[in-house]
N, C-alpha and C. Protein backbone atom coordinates (compact mmCIF):
# COMPACT_ATOMS: atom_id res chain seq x y z
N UNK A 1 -24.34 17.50 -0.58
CA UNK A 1 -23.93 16.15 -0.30
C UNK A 1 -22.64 16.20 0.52
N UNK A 2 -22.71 15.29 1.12
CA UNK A 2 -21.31 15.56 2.69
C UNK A 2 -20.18 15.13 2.27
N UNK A 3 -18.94 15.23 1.84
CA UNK A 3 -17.79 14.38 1.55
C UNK A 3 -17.46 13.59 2.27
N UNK A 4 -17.61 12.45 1.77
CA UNK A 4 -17.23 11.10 2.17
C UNK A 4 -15.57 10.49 2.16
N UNK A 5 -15.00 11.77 1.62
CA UNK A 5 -12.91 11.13 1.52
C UNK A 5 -12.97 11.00 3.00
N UNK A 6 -12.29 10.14 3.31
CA UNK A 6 -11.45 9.77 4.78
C UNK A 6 -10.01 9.66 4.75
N UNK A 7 -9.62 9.86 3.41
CA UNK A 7 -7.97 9.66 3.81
C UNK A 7 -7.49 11.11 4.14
N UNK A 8 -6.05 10.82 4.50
CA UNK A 8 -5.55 11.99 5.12
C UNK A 8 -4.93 12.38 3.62
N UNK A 9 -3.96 11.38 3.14
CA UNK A 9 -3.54 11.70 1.76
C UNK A 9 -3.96 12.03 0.61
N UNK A 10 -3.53 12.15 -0.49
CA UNK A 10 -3.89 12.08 -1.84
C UNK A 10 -2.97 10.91 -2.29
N UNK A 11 -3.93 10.18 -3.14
CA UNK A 11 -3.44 8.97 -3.67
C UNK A 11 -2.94 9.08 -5.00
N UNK A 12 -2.13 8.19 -5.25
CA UNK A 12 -1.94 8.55 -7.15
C UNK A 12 -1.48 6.95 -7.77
N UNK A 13 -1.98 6.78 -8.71
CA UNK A 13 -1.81 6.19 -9.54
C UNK A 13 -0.40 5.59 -9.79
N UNK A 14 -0.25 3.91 -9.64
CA UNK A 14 1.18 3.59 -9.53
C UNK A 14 1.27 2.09 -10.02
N UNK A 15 1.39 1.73 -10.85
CA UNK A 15 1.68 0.21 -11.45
C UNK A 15 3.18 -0.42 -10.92
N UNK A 16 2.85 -1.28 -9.50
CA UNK A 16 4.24 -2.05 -9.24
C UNK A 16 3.99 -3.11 -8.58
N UNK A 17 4.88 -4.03 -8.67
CA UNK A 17 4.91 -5.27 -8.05
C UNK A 17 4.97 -5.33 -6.64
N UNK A 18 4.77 -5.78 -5.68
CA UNK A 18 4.94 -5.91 -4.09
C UNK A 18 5.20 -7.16 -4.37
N UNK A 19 5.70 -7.73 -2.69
CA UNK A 19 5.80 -9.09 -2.26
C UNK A 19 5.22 -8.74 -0.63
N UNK A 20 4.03 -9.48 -0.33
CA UNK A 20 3.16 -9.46 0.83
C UNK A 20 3.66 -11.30 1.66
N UNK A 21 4.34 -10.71 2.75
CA UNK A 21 4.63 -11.42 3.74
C UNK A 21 3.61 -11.92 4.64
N UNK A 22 3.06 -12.52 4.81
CA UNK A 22 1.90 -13.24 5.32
C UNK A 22 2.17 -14.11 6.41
N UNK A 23 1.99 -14.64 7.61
CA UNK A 23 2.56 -15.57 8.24
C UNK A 23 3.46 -15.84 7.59
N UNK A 24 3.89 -17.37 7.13
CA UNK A 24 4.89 -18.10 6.56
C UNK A 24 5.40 -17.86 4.89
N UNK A 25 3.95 -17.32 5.03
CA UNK A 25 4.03 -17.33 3.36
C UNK A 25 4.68 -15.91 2.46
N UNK A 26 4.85 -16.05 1.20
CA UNK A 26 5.33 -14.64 0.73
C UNK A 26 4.58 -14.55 -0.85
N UNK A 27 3.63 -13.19 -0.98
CA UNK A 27 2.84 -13.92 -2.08
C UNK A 27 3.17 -12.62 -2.98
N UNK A 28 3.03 -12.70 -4.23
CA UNK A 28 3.52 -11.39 -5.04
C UNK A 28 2.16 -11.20 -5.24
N UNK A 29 1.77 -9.55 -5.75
CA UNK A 29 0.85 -8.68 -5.68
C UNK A 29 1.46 -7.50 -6.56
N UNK A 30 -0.06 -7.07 -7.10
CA UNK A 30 0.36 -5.82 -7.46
C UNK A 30 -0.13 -4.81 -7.15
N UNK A 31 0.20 -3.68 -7.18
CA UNK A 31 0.00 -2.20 -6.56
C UNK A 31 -0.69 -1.27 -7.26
N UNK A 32 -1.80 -0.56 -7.19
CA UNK A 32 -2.78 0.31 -8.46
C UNK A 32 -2.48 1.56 -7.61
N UNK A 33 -2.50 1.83 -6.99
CA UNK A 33 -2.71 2.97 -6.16
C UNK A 33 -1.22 3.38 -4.56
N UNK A 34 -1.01 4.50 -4.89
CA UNK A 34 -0.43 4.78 -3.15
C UNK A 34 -0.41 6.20 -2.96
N UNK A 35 -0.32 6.37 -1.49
CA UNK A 35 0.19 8.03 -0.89
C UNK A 35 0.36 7.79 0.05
N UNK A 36 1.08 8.70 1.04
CA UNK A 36 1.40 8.56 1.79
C UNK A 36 1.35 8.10 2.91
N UNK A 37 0.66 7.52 3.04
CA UNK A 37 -0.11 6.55 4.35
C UNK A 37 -0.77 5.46 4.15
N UNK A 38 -0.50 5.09 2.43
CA UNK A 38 -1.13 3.52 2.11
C UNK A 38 -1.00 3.26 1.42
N UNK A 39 -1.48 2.14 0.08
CA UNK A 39 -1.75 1.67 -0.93
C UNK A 39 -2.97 0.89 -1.08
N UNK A 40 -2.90 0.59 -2.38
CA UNK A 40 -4.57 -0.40 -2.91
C UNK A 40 -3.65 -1.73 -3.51
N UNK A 41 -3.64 -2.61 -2.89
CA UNK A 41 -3.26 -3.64 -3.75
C UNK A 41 -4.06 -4.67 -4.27
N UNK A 42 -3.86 -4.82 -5.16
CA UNK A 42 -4.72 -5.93 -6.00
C UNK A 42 -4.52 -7.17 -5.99
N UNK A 43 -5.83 -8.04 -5.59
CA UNK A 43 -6.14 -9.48 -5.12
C UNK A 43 -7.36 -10.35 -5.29
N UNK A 44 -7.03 -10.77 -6.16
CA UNK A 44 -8.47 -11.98 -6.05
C UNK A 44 -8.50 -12.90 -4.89
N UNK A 45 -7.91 -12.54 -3.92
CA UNK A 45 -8.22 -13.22 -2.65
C UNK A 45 -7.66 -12.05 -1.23
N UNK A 46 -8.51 -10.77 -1.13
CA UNK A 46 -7.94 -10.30 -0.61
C UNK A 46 -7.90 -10.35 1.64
N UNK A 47 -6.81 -10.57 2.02
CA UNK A 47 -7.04 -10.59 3.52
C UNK A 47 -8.23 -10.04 3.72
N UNK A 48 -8.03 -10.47 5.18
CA UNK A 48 -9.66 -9.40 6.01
C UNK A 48 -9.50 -8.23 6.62
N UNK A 49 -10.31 -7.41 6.79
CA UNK A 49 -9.75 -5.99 7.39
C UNK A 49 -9.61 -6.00 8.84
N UNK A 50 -8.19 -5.40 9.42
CA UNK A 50 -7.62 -5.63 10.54
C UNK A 50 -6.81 -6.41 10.80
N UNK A 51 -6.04 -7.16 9.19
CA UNK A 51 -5.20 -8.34 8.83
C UNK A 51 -3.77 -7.42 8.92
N UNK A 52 -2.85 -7.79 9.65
CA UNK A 52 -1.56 -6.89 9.54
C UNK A 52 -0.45 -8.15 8.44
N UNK A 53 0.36 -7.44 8.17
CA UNK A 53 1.29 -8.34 6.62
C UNK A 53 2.65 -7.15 6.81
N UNK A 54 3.60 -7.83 6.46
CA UNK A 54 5.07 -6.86 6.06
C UNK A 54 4.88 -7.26 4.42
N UNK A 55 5.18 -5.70 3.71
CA UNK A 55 4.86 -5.57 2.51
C UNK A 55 6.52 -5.16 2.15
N UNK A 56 6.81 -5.30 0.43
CA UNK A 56 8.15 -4.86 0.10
C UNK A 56 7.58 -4.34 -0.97
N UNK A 57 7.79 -3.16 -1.83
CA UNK A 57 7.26 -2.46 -2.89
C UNK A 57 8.71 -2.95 -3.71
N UNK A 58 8.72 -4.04 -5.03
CA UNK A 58 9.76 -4.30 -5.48
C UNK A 58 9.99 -3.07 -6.69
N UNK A 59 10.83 -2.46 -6.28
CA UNK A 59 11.69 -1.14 -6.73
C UNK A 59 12.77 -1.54 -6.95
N UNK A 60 13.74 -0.29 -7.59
CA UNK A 60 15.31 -0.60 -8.13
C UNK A 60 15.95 -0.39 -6.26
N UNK A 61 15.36 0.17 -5.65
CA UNK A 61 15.74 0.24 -4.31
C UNK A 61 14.62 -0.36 -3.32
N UNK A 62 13.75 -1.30 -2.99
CA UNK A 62 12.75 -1.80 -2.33
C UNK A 62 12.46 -0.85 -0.91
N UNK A 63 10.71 -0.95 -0.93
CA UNK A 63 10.67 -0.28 0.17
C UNK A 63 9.87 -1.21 0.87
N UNK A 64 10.41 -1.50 1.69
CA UNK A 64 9.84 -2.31 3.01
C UNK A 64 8.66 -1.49 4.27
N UNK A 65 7.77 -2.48 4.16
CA UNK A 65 6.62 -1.63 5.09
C UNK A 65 5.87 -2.54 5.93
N UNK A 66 5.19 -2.10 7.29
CA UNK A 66 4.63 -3.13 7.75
C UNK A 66 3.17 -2.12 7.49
N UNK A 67 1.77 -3.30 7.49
CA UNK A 67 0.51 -2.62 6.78
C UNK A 67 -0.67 -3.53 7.38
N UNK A 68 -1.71 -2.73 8.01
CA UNK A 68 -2.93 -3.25 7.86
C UNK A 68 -3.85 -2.94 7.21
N UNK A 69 -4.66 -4.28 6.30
CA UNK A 69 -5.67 -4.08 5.88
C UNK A 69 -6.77 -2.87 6.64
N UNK A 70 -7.09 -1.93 5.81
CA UNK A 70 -8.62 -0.84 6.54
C UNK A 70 -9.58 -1.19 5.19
N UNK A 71 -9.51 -1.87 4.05
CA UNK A 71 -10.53 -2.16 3.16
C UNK A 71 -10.76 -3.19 2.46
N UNK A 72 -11.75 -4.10 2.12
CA UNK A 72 -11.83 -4.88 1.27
C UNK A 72 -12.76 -4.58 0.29
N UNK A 73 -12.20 -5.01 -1.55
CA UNK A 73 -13.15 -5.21 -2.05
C UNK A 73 -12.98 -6.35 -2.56
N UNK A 74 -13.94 -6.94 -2.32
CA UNK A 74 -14.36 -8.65 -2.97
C UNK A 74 -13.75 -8.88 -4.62
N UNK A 75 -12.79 -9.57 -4.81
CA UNK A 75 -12.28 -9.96 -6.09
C UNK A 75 -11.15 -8.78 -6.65
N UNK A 76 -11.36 -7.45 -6.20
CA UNK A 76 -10.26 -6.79 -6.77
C UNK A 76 -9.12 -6.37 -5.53
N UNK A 77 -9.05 -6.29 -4.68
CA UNK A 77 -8.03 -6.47 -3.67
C UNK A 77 -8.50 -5.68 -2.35
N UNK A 78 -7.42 -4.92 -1.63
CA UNK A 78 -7.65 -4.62 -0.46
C UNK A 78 -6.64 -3.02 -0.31
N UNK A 79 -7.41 -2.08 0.59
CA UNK A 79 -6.51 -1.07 0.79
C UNK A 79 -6.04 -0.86 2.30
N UNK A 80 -5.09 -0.90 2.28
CA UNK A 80 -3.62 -1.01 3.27
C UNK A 80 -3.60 0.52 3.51
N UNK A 81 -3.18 0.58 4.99
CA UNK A 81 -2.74 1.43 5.49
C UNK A 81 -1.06 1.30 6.16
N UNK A 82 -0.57 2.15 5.65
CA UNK A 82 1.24 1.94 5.75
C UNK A 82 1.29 2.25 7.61
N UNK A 83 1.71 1.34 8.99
CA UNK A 83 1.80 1.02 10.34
C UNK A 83 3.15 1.46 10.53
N UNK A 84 3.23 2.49 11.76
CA UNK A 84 4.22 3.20 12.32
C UNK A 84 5.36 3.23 11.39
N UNK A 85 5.69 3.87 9.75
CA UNK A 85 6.81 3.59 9.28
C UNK A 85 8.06 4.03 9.82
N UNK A 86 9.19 3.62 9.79
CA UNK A 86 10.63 3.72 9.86
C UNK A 86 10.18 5.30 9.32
N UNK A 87 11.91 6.09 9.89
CA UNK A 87 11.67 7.42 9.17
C UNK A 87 11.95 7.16 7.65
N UNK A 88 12.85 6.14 7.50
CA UNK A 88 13.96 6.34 6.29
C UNK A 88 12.63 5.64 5.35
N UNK A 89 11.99 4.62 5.79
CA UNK A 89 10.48 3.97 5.06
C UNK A 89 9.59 5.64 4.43
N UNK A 90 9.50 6.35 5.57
CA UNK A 90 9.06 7.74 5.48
C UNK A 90 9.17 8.12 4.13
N UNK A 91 10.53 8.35 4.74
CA UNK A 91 11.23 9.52 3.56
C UNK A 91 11.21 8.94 1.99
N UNK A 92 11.04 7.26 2.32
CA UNK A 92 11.55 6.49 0.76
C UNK A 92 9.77 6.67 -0.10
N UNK A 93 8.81 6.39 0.69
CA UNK A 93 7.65 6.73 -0.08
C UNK A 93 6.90 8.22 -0.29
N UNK A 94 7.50 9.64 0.18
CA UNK A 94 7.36 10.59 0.29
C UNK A 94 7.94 10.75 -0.69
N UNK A 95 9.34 10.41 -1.23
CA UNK A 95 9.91 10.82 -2.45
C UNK A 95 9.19 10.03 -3.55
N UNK A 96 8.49 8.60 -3.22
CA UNK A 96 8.17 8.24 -4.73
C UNK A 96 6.64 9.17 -4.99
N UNK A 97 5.94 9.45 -3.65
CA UNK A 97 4.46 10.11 -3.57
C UNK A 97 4.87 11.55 -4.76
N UNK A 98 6.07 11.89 -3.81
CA UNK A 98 6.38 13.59 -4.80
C UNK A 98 6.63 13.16 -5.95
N UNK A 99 7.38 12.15 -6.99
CA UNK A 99 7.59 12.20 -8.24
C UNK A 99 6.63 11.72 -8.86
N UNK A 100 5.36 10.86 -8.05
CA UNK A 100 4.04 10.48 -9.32
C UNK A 100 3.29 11.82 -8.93
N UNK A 101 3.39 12.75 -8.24
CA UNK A 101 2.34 13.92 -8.01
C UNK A 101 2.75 15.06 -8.85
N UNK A 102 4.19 14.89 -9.07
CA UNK A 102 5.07 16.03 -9.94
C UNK A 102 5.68 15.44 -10.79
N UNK A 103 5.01 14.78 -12.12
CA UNK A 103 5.83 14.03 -13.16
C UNK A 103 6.91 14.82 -13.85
């Protein structure tokens, strides 16, 4: 059977709040999943894929990201791909990727 992974990363397991910037709007969300090049956020109304949003991962230090939708699933949310990050954006989710991969 052919492997079907397409991400570049490994994902891990992460319970946190976001705030998803939307046009005008700013909607809180929560986060099941991230690595280094995305997250899964959870939505009973999730955008459409190819939807771009500025995301903030609310942390004791926030990480600010700009993200397009690459997935939908109907009623449980959508998975985001993290768009040209800042280095310091880089470096801030590389360190949280290394401490849920190395508890």
């Amino acid at each position: 059977m052919p492997n079907t992974e397409r991400r570049r990363h490994p994902r891990y397991g992460f319970q946190g709040e976001a705030e998803i910037e939307w046009g005008s709007a700013t909607l809180k969300a929560m986060v099941s999943d991230i690595s280094q090049g995305g997250m899964f956020v959870v939505a009973a109304n999730p955008l459409w894929v190819g939807a771009t949003f500025a995301a903030r991962l609310l942390m004791e230090q926030p990480i600010a990201m700009d993200c397009v939708v690459r997935r939908v699933l109907p009623g449980r949310g959508m998975g985001v791909e993290f768009l040209n990050p800042k280095q310091k954006t880089a470096e801030e989710v590389a360190r949280l990727v290394g401490m849920l991969a190395n508890p």
